[in-house]
C-alpha atoms as a PDB file:
ATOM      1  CA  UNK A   1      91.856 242.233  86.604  1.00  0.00           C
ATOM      2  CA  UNK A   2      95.424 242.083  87.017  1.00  0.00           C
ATOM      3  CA  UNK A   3      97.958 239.324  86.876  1.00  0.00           C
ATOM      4  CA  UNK A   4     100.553 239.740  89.095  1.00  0.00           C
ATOM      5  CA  UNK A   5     103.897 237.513  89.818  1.00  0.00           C
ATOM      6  CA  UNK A   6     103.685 236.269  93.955  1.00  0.00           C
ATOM      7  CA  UNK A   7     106.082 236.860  96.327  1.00  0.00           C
ATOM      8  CA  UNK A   8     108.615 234.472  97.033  1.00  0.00           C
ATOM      9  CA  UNK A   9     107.598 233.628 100.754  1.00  0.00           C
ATOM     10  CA  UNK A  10     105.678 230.719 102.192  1.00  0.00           C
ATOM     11  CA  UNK A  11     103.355 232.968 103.563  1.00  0.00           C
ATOM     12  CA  UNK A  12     102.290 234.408 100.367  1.00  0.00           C
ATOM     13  CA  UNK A  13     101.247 231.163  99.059  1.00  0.00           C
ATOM     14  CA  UNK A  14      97.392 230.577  98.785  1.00  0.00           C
ATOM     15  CA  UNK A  15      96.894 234.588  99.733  1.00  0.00           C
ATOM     16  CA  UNK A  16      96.515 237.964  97.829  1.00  0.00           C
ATOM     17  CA  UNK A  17      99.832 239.459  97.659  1.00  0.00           C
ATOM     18  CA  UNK A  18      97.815 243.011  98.410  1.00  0.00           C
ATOM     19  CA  UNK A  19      94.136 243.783  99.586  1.00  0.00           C
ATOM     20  CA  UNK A  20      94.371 247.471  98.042  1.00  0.00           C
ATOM     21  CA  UNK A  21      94.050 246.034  94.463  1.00  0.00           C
ATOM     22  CA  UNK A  22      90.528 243.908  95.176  1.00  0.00           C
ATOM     23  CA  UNK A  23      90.529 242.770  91.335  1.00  0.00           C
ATOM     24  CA  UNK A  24      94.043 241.346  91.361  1.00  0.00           C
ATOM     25  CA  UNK A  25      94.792 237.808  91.095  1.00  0.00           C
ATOM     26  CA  UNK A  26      98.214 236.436  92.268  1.00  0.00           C
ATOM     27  CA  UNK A  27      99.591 233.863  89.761  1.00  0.00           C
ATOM     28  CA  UNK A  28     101.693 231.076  91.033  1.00  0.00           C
ATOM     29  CA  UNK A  29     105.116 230.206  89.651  1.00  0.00           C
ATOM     30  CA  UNK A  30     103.611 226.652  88.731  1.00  0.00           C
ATOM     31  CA  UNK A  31     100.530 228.641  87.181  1.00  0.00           C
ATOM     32  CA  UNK A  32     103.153 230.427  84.866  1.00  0.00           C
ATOM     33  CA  UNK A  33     104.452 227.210  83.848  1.00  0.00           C
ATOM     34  CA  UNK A  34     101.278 225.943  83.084  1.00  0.00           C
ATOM     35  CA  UNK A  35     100.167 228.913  81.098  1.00  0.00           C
ATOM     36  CA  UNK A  36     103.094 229.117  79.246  1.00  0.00           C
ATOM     37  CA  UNK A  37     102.790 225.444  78.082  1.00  0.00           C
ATOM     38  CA  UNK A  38      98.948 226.166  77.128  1.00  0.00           C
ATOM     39  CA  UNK A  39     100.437 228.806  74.800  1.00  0.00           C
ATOM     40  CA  UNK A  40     103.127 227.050  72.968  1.00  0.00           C
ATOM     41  CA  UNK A  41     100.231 223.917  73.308  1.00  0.00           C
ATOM     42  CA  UNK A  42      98.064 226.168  71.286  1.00  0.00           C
ATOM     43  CA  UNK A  43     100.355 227.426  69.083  1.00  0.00           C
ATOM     44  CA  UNK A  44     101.577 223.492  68.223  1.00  0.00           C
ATOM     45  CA  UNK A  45      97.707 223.042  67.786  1.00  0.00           C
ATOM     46  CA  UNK A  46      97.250 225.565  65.867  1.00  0.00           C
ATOM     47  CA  UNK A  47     100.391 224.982  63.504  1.00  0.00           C
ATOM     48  CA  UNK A  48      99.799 221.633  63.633  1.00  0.00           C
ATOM     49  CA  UNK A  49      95.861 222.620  62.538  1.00  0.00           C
ATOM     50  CA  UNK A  50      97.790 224.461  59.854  1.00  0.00           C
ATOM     51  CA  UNK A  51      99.724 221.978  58.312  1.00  0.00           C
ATOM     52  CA  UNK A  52      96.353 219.395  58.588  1.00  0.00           C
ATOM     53  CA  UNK A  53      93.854 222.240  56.663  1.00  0.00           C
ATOM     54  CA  UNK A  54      96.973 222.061  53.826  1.00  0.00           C
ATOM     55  CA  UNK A  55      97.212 218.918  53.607  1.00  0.00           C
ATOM     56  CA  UNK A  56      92.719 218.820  53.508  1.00  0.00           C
ATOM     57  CA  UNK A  57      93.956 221.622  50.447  1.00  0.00           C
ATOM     58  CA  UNK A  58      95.614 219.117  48.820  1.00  0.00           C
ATOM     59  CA  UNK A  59      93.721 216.191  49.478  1.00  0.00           C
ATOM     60  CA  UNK A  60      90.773 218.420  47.841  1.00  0.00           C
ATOM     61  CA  UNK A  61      92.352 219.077  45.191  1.00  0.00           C
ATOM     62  CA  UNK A  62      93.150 215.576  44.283  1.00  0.00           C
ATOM     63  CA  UNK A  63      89.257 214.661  45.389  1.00  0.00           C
ATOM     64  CA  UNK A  64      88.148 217.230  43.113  1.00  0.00           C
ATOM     65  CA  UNK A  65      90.463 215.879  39.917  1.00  0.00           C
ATOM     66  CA  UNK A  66      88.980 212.497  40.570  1.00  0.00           C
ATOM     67  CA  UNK A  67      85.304 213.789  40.490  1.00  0.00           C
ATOM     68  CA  UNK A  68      86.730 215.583  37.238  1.00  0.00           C
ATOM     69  CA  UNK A  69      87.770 212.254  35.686  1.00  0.00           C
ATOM     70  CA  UNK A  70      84.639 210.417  37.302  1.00  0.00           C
ATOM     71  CA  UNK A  71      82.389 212.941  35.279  1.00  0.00           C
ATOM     72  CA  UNK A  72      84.492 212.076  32.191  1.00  0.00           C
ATOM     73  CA  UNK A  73      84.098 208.270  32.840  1.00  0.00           C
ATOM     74  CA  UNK A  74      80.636 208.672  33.550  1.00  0.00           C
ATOM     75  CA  UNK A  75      80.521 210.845  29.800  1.00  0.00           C
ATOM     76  CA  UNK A  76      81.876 207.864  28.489  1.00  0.00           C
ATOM     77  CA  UNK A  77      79.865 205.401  30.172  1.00  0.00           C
ATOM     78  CA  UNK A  78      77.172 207.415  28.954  1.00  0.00           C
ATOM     79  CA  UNK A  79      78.222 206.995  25.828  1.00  0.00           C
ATOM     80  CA  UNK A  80      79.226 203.148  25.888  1.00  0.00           C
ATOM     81  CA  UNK A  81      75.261 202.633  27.241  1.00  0.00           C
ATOM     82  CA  UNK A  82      73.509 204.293  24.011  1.00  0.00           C
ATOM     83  CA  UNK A  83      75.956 202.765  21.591  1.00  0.00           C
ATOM     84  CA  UNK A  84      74.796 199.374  23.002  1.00  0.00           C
ATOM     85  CA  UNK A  85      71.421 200.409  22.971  1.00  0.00           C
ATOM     86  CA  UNK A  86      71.837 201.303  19.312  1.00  0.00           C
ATOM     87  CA  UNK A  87      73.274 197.834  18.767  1.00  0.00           C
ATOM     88  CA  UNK A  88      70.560 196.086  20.402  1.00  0.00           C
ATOM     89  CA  UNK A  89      68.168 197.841  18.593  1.00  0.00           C
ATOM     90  CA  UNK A  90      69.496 196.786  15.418  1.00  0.00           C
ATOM     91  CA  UNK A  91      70.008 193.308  16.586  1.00  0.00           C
ATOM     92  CA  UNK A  92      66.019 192.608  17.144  1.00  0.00           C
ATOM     93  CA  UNK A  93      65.360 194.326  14.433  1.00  0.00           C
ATOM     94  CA  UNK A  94      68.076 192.256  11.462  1.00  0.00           C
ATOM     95  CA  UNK A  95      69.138 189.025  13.525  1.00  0.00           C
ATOM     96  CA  UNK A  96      67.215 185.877  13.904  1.00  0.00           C
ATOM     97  CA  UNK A  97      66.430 184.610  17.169  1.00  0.00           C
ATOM     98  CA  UNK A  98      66.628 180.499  17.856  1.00  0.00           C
ATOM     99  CA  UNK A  99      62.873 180.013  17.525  1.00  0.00           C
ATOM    100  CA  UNK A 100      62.230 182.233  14.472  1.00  0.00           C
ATOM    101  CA  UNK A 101      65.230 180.142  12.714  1.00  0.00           C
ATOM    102  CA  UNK A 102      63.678 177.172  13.573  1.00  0.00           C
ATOM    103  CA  UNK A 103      60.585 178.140  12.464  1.00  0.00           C
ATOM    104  CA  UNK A 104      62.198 179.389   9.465  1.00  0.00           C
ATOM    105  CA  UNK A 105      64.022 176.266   8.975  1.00  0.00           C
ATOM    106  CA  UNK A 106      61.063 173.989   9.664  1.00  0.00           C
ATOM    107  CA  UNK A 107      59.110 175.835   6.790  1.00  0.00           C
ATOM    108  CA  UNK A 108      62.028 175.101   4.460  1.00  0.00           C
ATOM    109  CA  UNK A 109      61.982 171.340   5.411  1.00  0.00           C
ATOM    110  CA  UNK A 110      58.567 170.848   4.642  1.00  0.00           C
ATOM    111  CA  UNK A 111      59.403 172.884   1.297  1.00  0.00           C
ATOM    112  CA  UNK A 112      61.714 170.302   0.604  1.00  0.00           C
ATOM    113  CA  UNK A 113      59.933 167.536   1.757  1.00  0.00           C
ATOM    114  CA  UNK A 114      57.310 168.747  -0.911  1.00  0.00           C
ATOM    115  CA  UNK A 115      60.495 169.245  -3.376  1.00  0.00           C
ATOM    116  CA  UNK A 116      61.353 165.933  -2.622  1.00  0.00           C
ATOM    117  CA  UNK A 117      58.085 164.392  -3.066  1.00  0.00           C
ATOM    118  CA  UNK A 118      57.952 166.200  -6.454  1.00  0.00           C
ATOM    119  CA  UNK A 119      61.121 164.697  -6.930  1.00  0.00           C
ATOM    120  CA  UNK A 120      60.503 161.273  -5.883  1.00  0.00           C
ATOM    121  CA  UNK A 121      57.151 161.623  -8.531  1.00  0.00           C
ATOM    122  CA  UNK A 122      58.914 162.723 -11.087  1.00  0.00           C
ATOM    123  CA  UNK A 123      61.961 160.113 -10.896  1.00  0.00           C
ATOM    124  CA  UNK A 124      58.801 157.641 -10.983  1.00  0.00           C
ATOM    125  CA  UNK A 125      57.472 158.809 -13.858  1.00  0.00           C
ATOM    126  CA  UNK A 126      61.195 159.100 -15.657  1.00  0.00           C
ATOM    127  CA  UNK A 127      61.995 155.766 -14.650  1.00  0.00           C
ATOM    128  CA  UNK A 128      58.770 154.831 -16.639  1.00  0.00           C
ATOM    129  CA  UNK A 129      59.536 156.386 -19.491  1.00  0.00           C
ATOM    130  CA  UNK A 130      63.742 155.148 -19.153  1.00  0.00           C
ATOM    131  CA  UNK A 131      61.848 151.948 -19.361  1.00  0.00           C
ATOM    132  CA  UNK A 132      59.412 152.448 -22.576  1.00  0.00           C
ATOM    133  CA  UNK A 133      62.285 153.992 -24.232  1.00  0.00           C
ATOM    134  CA  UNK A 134      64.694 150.267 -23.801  1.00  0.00           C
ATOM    135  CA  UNK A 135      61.833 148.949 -24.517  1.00  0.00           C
ATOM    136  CA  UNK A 136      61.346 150.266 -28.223  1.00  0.00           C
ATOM    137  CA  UNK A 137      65.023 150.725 -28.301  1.00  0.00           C
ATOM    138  CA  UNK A 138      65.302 147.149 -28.167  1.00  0.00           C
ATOM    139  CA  UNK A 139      62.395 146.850 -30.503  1.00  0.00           C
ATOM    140  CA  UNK A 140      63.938 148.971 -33.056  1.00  0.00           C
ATOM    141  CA  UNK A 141      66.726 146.827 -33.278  1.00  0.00           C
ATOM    142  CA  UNK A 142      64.357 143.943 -33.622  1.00  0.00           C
ATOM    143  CA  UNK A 143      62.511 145.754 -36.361  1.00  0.00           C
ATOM    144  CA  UNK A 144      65.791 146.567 -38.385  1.00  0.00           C
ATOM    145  CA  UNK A 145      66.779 143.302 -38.191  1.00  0.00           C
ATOM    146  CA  UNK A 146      63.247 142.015 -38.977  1.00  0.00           C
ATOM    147  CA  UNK A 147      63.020 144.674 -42.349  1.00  0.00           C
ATOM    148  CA  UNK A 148      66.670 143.363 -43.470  1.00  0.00           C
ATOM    149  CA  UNK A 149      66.135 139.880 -43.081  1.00  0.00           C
ATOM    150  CA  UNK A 150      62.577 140.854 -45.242  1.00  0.00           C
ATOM    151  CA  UNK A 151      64.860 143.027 -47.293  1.00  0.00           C
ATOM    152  CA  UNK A 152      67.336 140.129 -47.829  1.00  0.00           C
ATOM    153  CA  UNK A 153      64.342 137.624 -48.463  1.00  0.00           C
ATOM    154  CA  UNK A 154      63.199 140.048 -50.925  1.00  0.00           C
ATOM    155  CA  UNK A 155      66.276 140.093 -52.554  1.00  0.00           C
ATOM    156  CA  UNK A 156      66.752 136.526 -52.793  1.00  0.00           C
ATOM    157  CA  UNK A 157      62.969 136.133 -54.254  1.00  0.00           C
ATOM    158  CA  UNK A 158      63.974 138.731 -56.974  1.00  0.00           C
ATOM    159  CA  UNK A 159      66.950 136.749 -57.859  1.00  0.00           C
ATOM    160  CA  UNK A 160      65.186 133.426 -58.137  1.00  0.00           C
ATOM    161  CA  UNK A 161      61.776 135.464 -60.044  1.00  0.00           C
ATOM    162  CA  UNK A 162      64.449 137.342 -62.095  1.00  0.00           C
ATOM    163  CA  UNK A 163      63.027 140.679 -61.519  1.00  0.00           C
ATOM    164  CA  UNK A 164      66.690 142.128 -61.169  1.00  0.00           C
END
């Protein structure tokens, strides 16, 4: 089919400008215009297209460097996860929990409290003695004074008998 310019005539408008050629197509002058927008249309599109897949290119690019450093965090976060698992394994297994230390702490109360009792006996039975040992303290001192009065008597009686 061929494309063909129209004559300039009235007449011509709206009609083949030959019936010889059956497969040829008059074009209008307005038809032209229109077809030669549609091409530099297309090829804004298309460069247009252009610049948007480069700028896709580039925004890929930076997409893929942040899935690059999201793998890396993800490493780390990895890493962060069995560290604390680590830790929490040791924790149950060395730390003392609130209800084991009270338990813990209850037995050593009642350790004490036995202690104490053992304590409180003995005191008792020290304070018994404290006071059986004033007791012949003070008798001592009654008995030395006793044997040197006897011893002075003694003396006098040897003095008067003249056994001296």
């Amino acid at each position: 089919m061929a494309i063909r310019a129209p004559s300039q005539s009235r007449r011509a408008l709206g009609k083949s400008t030959s019936t010889s050629h059956s497969n040829s197509v008059t074009i209008y002058p307005w038809a032209l215009l229109t077809l030669s927008s549609i091409s530099m249309n297309d090829e804004r599109i298309l460069s247009k297209l252009e610049e948007h897949d480069q700028r896709f290119s580039g925004i890929e690019k930076i997409l893929i460097s942040h899935d690059e450093r999201f793998s890396d965090h993800d490493q780390q976060f990895v890493i962060i996860q069995e560290k604390l698992e680590e830790h929490m394994v040791f924790l149950r297994e060395n730390m003392v929990f609130r209800d084991e230390f009270n338990e813990q702490m209850a037995m050593i109360n009642q350790k004490f409290e036995r202690i104490d009792e053992r304590f409180d006996i003995v005191f008792t039975y020290l304070d018994q003695q404290m006071v059986i040992l004033k007791r012949l303290d003070e008798e001592r001192l009654f008995v030395n004074e006793h044997i040197r009065r006897n011893t002075d008597d003694i003396e006098r009686i040897k003095s008067h008998i003249h056994l001296v």
